[in-house]
Protein backbone atom coordinates (compact mmCIF):
# COMPACT_ATOMS: atom_id res chain seq x y z
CA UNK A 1 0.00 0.00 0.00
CA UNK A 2 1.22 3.58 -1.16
CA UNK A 3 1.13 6.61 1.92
CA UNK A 4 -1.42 8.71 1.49
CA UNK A 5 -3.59 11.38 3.28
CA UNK A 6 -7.09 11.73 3.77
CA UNK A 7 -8.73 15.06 4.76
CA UNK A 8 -12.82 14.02 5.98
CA UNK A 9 -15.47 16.06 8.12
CA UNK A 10 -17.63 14.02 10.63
CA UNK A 11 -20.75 14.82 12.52
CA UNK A 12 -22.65 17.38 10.35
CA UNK A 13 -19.38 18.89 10.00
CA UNK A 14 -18.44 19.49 13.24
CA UNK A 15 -15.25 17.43 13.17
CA UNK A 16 -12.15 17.50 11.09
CA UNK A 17 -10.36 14.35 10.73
CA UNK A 18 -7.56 13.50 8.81
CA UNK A 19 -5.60 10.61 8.73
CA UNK A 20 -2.54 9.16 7.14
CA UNK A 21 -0.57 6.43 6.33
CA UNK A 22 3.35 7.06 6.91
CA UNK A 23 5.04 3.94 6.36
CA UNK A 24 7.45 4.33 3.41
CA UNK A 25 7.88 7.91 3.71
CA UNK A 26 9.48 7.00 7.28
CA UNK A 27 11.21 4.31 5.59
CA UNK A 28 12.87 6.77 3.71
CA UNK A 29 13.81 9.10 6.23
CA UNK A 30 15.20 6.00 8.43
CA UNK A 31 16.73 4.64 5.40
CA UNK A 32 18.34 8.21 4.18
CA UNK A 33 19.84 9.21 8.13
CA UNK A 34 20.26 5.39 9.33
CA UNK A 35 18.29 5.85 12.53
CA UNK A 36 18.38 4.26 15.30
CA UNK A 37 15.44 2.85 16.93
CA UNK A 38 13.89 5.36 18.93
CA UNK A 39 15.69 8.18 17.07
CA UNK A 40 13.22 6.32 13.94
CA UNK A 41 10.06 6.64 16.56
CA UNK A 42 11.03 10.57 17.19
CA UNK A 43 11.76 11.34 13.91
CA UNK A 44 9.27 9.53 12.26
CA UNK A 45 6.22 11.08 14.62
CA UNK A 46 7.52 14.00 14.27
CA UNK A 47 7.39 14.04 10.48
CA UNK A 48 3.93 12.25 10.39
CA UNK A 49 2.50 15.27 12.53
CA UNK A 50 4.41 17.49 10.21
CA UNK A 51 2.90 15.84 6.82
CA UNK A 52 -0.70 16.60 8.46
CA UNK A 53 -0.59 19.81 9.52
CA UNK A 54 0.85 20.72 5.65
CA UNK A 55 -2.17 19.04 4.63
CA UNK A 56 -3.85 21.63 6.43
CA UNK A 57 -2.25 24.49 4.03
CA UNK A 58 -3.35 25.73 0.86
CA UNK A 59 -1.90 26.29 -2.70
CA UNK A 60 2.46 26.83 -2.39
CA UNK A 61 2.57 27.27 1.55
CA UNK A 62 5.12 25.20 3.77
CA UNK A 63 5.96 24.78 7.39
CA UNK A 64 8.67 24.16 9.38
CA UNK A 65 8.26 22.45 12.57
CA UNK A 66 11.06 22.89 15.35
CA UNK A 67 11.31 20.25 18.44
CA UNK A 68 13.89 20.67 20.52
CA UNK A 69 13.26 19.32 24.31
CA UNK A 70 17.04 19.08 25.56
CA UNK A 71 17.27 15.39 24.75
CA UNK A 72 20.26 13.10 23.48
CA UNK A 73 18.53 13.29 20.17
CA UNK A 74 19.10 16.96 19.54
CA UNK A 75 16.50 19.11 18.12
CA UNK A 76 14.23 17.87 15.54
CA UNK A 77 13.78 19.82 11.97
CA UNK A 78 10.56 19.07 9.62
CA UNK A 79 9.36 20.88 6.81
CA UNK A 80 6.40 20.20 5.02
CA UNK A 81 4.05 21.58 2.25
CA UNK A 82 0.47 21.24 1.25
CA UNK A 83 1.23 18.54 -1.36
CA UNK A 84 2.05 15.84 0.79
CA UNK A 85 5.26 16.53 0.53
CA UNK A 86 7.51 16.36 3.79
CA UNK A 87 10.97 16.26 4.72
CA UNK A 88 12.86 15.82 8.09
CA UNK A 89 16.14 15.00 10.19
CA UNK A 90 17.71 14.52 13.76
CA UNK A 91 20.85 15.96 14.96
CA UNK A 92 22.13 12.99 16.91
CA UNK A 93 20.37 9.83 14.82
CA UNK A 94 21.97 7.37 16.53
CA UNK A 95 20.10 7.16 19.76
CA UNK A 96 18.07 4.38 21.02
CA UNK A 97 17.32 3.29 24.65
CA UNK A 98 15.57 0.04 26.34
CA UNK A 99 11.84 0.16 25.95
CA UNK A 100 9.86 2.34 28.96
CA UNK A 101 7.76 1.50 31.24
CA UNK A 102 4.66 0.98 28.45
CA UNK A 103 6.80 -1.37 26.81
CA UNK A 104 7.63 1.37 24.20
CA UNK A 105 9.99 2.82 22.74
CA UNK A 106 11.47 5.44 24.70
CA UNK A 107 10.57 8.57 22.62
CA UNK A 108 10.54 11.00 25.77
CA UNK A 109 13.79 10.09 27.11
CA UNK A 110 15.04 10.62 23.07
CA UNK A 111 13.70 14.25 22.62
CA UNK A 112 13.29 15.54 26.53
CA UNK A 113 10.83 17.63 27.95
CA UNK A 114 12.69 20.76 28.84
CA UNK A 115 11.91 22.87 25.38
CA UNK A 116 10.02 24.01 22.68
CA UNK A 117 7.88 22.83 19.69
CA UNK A 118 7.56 25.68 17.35
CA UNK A 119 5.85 25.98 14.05
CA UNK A 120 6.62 28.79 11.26
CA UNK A 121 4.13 28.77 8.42
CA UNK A 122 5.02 30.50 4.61
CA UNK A 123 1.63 31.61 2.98
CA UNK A 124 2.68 33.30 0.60
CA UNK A 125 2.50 36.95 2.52
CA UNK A 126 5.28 38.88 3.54
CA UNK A 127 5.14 38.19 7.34
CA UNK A 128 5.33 34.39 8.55
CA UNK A 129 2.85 32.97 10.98
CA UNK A 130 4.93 31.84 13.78
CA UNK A 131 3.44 29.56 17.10
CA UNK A 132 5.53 28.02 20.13
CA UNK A 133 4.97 25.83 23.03
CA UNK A 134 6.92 24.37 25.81
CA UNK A 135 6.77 19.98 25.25
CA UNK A 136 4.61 19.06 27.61
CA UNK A 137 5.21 15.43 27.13
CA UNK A 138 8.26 14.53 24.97
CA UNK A 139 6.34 11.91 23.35
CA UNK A 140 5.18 14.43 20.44
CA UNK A 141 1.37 13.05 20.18
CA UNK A 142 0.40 14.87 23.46
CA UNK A 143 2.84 18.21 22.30
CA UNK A 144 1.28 18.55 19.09
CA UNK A 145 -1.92 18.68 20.24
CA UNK A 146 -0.95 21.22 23.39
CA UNK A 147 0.08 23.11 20.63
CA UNK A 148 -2.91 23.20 18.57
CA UNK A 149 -4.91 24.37 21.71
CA UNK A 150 -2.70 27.05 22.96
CA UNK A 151 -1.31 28.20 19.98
CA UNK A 152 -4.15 27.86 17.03
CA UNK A 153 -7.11 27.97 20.17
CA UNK A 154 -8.23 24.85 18.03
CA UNK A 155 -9.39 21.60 20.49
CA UNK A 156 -7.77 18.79 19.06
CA UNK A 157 -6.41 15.54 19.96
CA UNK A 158 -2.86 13.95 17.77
CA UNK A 159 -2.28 10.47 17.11
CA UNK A 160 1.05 9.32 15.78
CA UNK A 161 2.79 6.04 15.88
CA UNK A 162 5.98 4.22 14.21
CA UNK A 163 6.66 0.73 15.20
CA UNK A 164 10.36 -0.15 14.55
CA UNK A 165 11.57 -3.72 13.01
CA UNK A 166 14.74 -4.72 15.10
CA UNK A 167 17.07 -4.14 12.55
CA UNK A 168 16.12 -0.33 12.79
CA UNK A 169 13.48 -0.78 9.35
CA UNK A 170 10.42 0.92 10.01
CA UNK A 171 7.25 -2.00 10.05
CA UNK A 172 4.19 0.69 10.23
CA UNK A 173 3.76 4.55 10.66
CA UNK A 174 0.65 6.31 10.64
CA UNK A 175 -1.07 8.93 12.56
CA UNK A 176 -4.77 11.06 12.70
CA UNK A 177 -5.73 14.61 13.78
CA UNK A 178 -9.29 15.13 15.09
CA UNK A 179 -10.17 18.86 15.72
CA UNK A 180 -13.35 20.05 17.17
CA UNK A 181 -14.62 23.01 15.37
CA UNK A 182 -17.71 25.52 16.40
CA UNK A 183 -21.58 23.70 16.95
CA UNK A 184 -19.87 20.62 17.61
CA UNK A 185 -22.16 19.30 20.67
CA UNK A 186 -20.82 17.98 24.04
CA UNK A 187 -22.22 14.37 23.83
CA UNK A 188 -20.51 14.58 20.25
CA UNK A 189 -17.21 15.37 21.69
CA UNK A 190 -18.02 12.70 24.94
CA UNK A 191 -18.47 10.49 22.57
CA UNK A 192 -15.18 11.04 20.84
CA UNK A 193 -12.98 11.21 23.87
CA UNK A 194 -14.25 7.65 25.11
CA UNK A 195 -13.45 5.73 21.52
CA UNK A 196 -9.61 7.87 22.03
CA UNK A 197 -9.50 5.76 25.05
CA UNK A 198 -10.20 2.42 23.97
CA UNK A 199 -8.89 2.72 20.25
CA UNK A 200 -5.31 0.53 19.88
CA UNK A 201 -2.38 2.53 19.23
CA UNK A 202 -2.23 4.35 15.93
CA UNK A 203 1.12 2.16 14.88
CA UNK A 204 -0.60 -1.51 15.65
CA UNK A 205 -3.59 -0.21 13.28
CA UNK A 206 -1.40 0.20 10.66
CA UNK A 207 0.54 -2.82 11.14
CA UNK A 208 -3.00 -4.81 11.14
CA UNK A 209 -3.20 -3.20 7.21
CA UNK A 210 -5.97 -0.41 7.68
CA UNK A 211 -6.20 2.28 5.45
CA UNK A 212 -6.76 5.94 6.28
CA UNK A 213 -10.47 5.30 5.69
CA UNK A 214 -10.42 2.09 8.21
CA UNK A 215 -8.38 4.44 10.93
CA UNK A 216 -11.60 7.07 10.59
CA UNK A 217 -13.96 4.22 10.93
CA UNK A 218 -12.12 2.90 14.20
CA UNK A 219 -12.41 6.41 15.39
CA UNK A 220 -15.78 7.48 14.47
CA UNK A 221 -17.84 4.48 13.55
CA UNK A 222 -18.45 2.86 10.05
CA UNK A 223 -19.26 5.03 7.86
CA UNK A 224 -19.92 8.44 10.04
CA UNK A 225 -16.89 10.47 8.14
CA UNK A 226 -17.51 12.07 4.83
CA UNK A 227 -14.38 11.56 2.69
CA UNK A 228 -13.37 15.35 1.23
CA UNK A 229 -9.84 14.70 -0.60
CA UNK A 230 -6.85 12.09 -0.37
CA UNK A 231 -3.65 12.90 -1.12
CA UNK A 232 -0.57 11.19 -1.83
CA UNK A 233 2.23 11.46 0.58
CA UNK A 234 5.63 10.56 0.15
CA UNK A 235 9.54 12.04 1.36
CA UNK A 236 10.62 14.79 -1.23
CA UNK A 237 13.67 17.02 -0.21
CA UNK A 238 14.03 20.78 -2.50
CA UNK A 239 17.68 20.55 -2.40
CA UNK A 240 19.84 20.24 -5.55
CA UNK A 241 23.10 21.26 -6.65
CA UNK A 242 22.07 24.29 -8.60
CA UNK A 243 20.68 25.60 -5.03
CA UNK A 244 24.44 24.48 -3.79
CA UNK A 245 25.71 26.36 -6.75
CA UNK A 246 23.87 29.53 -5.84
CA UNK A 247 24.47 29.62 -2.23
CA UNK A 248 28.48 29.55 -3.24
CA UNK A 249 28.16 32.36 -5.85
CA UNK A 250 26.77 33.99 -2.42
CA UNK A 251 29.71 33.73 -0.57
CA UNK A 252 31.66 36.09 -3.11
CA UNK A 253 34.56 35.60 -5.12
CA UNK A 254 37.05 36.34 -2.60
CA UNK A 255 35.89 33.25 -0.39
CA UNK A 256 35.41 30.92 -3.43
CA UNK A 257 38.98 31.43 -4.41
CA UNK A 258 40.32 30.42 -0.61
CA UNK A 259 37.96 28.06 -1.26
CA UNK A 260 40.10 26.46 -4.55
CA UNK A 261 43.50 27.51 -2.67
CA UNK A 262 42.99 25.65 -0.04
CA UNK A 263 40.58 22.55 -0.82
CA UNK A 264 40.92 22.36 -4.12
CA UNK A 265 37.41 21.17 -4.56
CA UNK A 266 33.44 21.23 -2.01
CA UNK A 267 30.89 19.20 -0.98
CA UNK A 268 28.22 20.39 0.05
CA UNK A 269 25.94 18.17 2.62
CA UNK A 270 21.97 18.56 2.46
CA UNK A 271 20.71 17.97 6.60
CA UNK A 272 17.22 17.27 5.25
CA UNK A 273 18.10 14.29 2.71
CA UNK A 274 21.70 13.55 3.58
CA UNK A 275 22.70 13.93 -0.21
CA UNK A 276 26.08 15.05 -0.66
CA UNK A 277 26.73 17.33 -3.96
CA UNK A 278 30.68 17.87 -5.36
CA UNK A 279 32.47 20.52 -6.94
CA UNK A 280 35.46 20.30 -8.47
CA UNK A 281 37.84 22.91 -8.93
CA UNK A 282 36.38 23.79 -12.39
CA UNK A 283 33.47 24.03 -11.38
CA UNK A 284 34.55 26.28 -8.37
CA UNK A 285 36.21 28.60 -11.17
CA UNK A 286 33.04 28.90 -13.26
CA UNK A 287 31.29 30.10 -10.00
CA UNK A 288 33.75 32.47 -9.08
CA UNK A 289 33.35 34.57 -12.29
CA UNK A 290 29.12 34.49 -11.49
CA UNK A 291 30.17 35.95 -8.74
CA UNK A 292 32.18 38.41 -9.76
């Protein structure tokens, strides 16, 4: 089964759902940074969060979503678009501890609970929408939706899971957002809060082979959401070596030349995709006349 997205409205449109199905696009990621067990869990909730709330954007907008909690894992960079498109890395990917307490992997102990999550959003206007929170959890799920209540004033509750083969592969990734938006009626909400209770974890319905679709019917009841758009969702970094290029003609011909003095040749290292782009001396020439 391919990722993908699905945006759906449920009780006379008093609930927004959407859902998704995270799998490869973790893969990726884990695959691309060689992650480490719970580093993979971090990461991977992190981006699964990240790939919904993009969802939530319109047209050419993007986000960036910030996590840093004081944690062995380093902060935690995202970005993500309204085409399904997302992107992410650790600083320290190497880090994995015994399972907690739960029997899980130790995401809280990974990221640490002595930070912020922060989201910047580019709409297209000339000021960025900007929103921070301290982690209130370390576990992301319960962070994310802190943040949607403080920051957006939007009641919501954030599901995300990644289950983690033991050679570091990622087996199943998912997550859902709920959000309760204006008319929605108590007993509604009630209602929702008691199936969040008894619903298995977002990961293990995944791993059982639902879709997006099934994870909406576990949460509201068979056939209670109204499907609005899916959308395919997969890892896709912006970087290239013309962006390389132009960010050395930046530098100015003075530091491209101590450049080819000293080295003799670059590489230039993308954080987001871990692709590594070369330039040879000649190459380093032919950008020191651009920028003269």
């Amino acid at each position: 089964m391919k990722d993908y997205l699905v945006k759906a409205l449920a009780y006379n449109g008093t609930i927004r759902a959407y859902a998704v199905r995270t799998t490869e696009t973790i893969s990726e990621a884990q695959s691309r940074h060689q992650t480490w067990r719970t580093a993979s869990a971090a990461l991977g909730r992190a981006m699964t969060a990240g790939v919904m709330m993009g969802a939530m954007l319109k047209g050419d907008a993007k986000l960036t979503i910030k996590i840093d909690g004081g944690g062995p894992i380093g902060p935690i960079l995202v970005d993500a678009n309204a085409k399904g498109e997302v992107r992410g890395y650790v600083t320290n990917p190497h880090v994995d501890f015994e399972s907690n307490e739960h029997g899980k992997l130790d995401v809280r102990r990974a990221v640490g609970t002595e930070g912020m999550l922060s989201v910047v959003k580019d709409i297209g206007l000339r000021d960025f929408f900007s929103g921070q929170v301290p982690l209130v959890s370390g576990e992301l799920g319960e962070d994310f939706t802190y943040y949607f209540a403080t920051s957006e004033q939007v009641p919501s509750s954030v599901g995300v899971g990644v289950l983690v083969n033991p050679d570091d592969t990622i087996l199943a990734a998912g997550g859902f957002i709920l959000q309760v938006l204006p008319g929605a009626e108590d007993a509604v909400i009630t209602q929702l809060e008691e199936r969040l209770k008894t619903i298995p974890p977002i990961s293990k319905l995944i791993e059982r082979g639902l879709t997006p679709e099934d994870i909406l019917d576990e949460l509201f009841g068979k056939g209670q959401a109204k499907i609005l758009e899916t959308l395919p969702v997969r890892f896709q970094c912006t970087c290239s070596k013309e962006r390389f290029a132009d960010a050395i003609v930046g530098l100015g011909a003075k530091e491209i030349n101590e450049i080819i003095v000293e080295e003799g040749k670059a590489e230039a290292h993308c954080h987001f995709c871990n692709e590594k782009y070369l330039f040879t001396k000649e190459e380093l020439e032919e950008l020191k006349k651009e920028a003269k």
